[in-house]
Protein backbone atom coordinates (compact mmCIF):
# COMPACT_ATOMS: atom_id res chain seq x y z
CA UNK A 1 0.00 0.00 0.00
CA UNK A 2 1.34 3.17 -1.29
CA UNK A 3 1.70 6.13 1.63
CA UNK A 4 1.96 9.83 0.08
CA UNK A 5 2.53 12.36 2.29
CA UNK A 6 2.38 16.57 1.80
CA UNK A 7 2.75 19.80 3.24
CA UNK A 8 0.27 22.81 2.45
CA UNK A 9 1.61 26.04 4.29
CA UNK A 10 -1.28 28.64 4.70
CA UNK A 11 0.28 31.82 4.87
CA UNK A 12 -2.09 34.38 6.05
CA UNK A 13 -3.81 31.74 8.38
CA UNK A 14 -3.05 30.64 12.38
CA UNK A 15 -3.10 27.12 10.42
CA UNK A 16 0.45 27.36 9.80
CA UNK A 17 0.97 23.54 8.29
CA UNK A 18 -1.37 20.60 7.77
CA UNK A 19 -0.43 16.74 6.31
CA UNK A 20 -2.85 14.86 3.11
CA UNK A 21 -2.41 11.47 3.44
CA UNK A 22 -3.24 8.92 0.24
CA UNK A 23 -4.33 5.44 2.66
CA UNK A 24 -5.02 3.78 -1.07
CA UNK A 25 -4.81 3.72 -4.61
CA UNK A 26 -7.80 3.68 -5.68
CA UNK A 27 -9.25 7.28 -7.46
CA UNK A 28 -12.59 5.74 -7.18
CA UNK A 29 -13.05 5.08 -3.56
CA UNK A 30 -13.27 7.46 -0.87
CA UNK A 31 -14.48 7.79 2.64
CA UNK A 32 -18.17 8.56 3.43
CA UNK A 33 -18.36 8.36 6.84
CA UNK A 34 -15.42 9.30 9.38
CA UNK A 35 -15.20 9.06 13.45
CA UNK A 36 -13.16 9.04 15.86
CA UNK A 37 -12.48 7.00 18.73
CA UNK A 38 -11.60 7.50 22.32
CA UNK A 39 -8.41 6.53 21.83
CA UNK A 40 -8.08 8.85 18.86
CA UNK A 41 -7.69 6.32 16.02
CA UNK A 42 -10.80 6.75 13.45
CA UNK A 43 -13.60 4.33 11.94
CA UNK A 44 -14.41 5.13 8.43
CA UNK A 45 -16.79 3.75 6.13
CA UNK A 46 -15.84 4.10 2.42
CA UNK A 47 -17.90 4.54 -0.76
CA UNK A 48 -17.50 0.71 -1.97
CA UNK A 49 -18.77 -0.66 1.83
CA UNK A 50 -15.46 -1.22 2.95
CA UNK A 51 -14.98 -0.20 7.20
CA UNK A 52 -11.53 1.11 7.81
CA UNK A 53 -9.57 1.36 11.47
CA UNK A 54 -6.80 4.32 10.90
CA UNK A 55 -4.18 5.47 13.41
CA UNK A 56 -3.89 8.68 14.38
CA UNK A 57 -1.71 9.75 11.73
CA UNK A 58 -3.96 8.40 9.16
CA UNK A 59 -2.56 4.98 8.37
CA UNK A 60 -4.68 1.89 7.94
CA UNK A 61 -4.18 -0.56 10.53
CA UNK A 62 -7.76 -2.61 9.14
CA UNK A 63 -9.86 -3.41 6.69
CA UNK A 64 -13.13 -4.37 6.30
CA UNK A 65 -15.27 -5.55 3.30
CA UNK A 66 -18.98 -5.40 4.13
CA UNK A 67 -20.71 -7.56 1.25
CA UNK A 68 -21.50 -7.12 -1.83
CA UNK A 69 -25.05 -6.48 -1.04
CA UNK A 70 -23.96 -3.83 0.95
CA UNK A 71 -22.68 -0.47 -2.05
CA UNK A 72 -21.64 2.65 0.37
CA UNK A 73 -21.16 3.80 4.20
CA UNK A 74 -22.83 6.90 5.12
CA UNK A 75 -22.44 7.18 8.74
CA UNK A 76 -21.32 5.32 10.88
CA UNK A 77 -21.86 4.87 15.16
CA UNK A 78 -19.85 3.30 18.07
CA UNK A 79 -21.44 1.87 20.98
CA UNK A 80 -20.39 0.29 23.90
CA UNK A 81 -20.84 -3.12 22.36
CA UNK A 82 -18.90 -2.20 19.13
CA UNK A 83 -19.93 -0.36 16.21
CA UNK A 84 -22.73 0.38 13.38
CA UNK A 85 -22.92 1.17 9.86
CA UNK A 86 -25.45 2.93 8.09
CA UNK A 87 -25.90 2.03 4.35
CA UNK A 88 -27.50 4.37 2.14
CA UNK A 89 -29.11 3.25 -1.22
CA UNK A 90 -32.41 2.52 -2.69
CA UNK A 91 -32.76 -0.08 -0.10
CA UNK A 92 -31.12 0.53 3.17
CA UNK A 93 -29.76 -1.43 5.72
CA UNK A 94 -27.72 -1.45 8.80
CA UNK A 95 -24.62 -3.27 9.78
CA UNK A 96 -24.04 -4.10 13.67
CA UNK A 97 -20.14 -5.09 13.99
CA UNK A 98 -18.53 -5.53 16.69
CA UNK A 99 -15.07 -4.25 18.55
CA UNK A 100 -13.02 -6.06 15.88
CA UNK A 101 -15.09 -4.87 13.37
CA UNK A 102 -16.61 -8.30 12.15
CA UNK A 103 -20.00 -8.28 10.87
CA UNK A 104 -22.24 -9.04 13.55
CA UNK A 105 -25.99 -9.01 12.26
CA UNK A 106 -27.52 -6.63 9.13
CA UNK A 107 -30.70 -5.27 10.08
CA UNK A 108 -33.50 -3.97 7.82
CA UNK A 109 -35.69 -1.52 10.08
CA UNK A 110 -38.80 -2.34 7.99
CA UNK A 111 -38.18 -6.12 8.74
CA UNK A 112 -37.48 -6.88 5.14
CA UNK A 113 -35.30 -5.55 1.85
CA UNK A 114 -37.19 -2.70 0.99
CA UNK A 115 -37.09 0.98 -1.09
CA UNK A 116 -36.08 3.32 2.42
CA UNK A 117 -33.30 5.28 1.78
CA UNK A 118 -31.41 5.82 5.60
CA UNK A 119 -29.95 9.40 6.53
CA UNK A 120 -28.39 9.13 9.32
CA UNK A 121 -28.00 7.24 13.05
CA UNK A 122 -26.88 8.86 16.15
CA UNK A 123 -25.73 7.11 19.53
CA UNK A 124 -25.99 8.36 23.13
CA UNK A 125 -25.46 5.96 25.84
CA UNK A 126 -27.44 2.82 24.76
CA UNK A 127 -30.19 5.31 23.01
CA UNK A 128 -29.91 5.28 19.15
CA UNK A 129 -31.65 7.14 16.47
CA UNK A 130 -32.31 6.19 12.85
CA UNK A 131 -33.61 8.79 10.07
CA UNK A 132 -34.99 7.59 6.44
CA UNK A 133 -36.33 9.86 4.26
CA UNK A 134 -40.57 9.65 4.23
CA UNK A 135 -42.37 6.96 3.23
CA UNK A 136 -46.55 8.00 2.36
CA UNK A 137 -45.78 11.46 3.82
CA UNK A 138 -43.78 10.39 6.88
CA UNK A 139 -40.02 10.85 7.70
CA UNK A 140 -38.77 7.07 8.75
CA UNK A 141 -37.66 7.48 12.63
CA UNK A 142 -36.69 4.30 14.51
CA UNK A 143 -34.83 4.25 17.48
CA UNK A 144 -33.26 1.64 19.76
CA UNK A 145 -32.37 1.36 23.44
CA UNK A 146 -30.12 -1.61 23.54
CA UNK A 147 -27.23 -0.12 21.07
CA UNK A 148 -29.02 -1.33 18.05
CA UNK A 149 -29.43 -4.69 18.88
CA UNK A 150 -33.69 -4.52 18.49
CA UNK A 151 -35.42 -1.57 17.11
CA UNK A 152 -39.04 0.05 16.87
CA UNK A 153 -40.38 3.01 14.57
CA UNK A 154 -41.11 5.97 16.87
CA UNK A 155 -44.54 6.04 18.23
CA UNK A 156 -45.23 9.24 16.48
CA UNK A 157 -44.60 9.81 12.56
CA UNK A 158 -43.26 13.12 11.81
CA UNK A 159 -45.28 14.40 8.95
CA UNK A 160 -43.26 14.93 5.66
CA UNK A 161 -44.57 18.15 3.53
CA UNK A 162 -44.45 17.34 -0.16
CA UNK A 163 -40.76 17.40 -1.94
CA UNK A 164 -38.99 17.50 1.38
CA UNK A 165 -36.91 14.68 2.82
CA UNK A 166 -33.09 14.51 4.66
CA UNK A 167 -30.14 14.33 3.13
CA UNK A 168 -27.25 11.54 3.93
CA UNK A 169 -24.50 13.45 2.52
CA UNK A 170 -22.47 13.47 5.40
CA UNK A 171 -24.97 11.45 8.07
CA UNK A 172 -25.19 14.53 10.27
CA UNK A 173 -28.72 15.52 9.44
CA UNK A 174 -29.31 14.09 12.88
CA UNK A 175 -28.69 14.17 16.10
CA UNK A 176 -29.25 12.82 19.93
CA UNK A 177 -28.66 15.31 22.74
CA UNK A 178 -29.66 14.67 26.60
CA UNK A 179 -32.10 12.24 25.06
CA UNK A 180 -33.47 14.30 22.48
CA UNK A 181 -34.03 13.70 18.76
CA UNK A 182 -33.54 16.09 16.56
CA UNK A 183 -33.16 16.01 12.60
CA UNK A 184 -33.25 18.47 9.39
CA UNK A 185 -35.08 18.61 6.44
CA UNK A 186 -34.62 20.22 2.76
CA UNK A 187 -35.61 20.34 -0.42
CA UNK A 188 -39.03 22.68 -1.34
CA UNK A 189 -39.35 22.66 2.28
CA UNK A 190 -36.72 23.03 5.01
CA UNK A 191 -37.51 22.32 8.93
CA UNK A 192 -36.07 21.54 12.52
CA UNK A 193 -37.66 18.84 14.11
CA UNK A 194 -37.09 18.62 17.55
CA UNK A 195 -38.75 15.47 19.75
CA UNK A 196 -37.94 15.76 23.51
CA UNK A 197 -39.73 12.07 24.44
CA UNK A 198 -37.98 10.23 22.14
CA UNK A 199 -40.35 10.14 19.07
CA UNK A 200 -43.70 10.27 20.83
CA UNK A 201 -44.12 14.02 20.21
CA UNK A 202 -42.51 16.06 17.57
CA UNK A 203 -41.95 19.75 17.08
CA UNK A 204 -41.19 21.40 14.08
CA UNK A 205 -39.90 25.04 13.03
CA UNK A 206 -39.29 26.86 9.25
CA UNK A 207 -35.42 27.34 8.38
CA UNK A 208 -35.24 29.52 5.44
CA UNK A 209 -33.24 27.88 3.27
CA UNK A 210 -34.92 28.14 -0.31
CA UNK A 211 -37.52 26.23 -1.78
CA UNK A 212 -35.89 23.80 -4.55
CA UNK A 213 -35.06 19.96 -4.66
CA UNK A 214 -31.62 20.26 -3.68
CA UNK A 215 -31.82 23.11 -1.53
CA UNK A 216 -31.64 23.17 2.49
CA UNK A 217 -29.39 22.13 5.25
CA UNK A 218 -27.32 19.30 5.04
CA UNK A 219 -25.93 18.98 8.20
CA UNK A 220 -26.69 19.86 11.74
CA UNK A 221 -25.02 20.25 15.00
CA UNK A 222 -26.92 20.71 18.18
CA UNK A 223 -24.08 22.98 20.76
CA UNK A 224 -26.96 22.90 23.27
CA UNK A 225 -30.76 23.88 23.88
CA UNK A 226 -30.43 26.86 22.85
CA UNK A 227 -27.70 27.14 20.24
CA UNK A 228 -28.32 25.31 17.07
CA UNK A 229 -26.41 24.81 13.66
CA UNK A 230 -27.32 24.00 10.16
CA UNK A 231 -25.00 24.24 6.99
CA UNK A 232 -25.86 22.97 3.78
CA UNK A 233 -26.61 25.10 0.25
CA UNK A 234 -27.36 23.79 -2.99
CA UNK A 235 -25.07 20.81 -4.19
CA UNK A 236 -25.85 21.42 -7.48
CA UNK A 237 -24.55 25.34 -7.38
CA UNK A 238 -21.37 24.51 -5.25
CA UNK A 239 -19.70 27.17 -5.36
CA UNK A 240 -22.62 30.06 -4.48
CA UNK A 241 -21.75 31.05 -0.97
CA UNK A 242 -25.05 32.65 -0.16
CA UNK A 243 -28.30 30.94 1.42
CA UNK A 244 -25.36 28.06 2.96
CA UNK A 245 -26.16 28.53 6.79
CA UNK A 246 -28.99 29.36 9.27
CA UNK A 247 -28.26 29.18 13.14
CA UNK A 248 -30.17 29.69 16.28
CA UNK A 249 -29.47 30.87 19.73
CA UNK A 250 -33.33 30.07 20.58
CA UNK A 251 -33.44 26.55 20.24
CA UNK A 252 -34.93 26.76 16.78
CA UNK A 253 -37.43 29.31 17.34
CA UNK A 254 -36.25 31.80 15.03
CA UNK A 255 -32.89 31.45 12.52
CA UNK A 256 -30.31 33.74 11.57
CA UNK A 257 -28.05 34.33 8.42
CA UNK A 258 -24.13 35.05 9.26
CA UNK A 259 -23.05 38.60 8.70
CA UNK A 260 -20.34 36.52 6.17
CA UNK A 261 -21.72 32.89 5.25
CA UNK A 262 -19.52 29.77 4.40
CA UNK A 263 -18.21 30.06 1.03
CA UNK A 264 -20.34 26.95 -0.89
CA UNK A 265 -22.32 24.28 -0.95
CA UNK A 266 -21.45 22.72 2.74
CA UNK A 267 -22.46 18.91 3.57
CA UNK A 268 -20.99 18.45 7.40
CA UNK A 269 -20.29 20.82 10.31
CA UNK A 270 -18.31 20.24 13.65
CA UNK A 271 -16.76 21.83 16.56
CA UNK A 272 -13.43 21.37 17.45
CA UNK A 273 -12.12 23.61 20.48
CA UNK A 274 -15.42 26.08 20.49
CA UNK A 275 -15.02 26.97 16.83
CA UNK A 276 -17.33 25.62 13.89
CA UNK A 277 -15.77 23.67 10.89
CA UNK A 278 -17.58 23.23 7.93
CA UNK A 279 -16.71 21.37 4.36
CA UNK A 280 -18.26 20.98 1.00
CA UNK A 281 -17.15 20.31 -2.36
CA UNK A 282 -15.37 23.49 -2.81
CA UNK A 283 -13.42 24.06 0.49
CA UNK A 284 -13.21 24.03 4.55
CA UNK A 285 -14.31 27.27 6.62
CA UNK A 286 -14.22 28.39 10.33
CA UNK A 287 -16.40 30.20 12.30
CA UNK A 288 -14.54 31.20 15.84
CA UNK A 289 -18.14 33.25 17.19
CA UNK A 290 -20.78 30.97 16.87
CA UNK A 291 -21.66 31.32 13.01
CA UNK A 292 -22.22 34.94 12.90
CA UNK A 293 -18.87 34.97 10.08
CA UNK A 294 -17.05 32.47 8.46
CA UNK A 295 -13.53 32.00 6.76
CA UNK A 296 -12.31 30.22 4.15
CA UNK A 297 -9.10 27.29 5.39
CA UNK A 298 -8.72 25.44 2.40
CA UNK A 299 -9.34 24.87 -0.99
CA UNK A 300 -10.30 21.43 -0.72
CA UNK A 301 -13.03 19.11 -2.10
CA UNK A 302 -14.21 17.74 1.84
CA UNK A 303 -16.99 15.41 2.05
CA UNK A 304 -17.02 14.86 6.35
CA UNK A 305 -14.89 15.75 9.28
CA UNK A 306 -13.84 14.07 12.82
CA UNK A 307 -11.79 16.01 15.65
CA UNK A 308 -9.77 13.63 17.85
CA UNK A 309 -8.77 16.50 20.50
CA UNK A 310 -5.94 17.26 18.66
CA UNK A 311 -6.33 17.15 14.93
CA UNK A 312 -9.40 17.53 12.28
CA UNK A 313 -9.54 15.06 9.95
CA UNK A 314 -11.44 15.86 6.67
CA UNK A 315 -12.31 12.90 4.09
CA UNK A 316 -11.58 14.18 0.57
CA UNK A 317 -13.44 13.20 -2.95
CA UNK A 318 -9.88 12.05 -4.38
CA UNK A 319 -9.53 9.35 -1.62
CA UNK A 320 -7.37 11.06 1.10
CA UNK A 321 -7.58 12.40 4.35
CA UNK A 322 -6.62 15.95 5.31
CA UNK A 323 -4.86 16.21 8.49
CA UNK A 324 -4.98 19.85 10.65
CA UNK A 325 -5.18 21.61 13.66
CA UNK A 326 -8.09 23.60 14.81
């Protein structure tokens, strides 16, 4: 296995040096999904199903193929019995491995192969959270209590309006804090829904991201009650830098723009030492006061992001990870 290493000096930037590193050879492959893990190696789940344990200086220690029935690994969660991975395709499934990332059991939430395209799946504790885009009007929510091992749909549907659904681009359209659900919506209609019992009740709110099929946020992260973070754009217009992020500071009562938005289509945000990251196809930005401006850190076409305490790790469309630190 080839191992490539650079050096990109950003003059002009506190980020005085960061490291690419090529872990393969294919140009088709790439990483969908990246974590990290307490011990600050990462878990990523590639395009072509494949579950890889890196180092913390990006190496590949494991592999992973998933199955052929399995094509691509969106997101990916660990739990305190091991791991799971979240497929997304026209029918969607869900992997349970576990700590030597061997394929325990593959679980279809409908109880059979079937046309539900998954989102994303969030852990806290033994609590986990599945999104699928709607099915006759009705986002897909399932959650579990026993780290995935048994699951149930909510017992309330949240009603889907028509041409919206979730995007999977980076699995962060959802999100469990304290023990509650929350999840974002796009397309002609973009929404917070917020569920505070777990899927019984649901509460929803208007982010005003435009109306259009690819329009809306992409990616969420929830800081705390009250302070609330969505990134996304158009994917199809990656490179117009307006209309790309709406935060709260209400809990998702009422949204604001940034004074200076992200500069493109963005599909994943973090925080990594009390500053927002956010990637997309045509770069990386910061935000160091809670969204109100953003800056442009690299050229770079970034699909996800992981912070291990030390270093952000981006996935890139060519195949390799950029190394940095916040």
């Amino acid at each position: 296995m080839r191992k490539f290493w650079c050096i990109i000096f950003c003059s002009n930037l506190a980020y005085s040096q960061t490291q690419i590193y090529f872990p393969k050879v294919s140009n088709k492959e790439h990483e969908r999904a990246l974590i990290t893990l307490p011990n600050r190696q990462m878990l990523s789940g590639s395009s072509e199903a494949v579950i890889r344990l890196h180092d913390p200086n990006g190496k590949v220690l494991s592999q992973e193929k998933l199955g052929a029935e399995l094509k691509e690994i969106r997101d990916i969660a660990v739990t305190q019995k091991g791991f799971i991975a979240l497929q997304s395709h026209d029918s969607s499934g869900i992997v349970l491995l576990d700590k030597m990332l061997q394929v325990d059991t593959l679980i279809y939430p409908l109880n059979k192969r079937s046309a539900l395209f998954l989102d994303g799946i969030c852990v806290q504790e033994n609590l986990v959270f599945l999104l699928g885009d709607p099915i006759d009007g009705f986002f897909s929510t399932f959650y579990s209590t026993d780290y995935g091992q048994h699951w149930q749909a909510t017992a309330s549907k949240a009603s889907a309006n028509e041409g919206e659904a979730a995007y999977a681009a980076s699995g962060q359209t959802n999100q469990i804090r304290n023990g509650h659900f929350y999840f974002v919506s796009g397309g002609l209609t973009s929404r917070l829904f917020h569920s505070p019992d777990q899927g019984a009740t649901w509460n929803t709110s208007a982010i005003p991201y435009p109306s259009c099929p690819t329009c809306g946020p992409y990616a969420l992260h929830v800081k705390n009650e009250q302070q609330i973070m969505t990134v996304g754009g158009d994917y199809t217009k990656p490179n117009l830098a307006q209309n790309t992020c709406f935060y709260s500071i209400d809990g998702g009562i009422t949204w604001k723009a940034p004074k200076k938005a992200p500069t493109g289509y963005r599909s994943c945000v973090i925080m990594a030492r009390n500053n927002y990251y956010a990637c997309g196809t045509n770069g990386i930005d910061v935000s160091t006061n809670n969204g109100r401006t953003w800056k442009k850190l690299f050229e770079v076409n970034a699909l996800s992001m992981t912070f291990n305490g030390i270093y952000i790790y981006a996935s890139l469309a060519d195949g390799s990870l950029l190394r940095f630190k916040p």
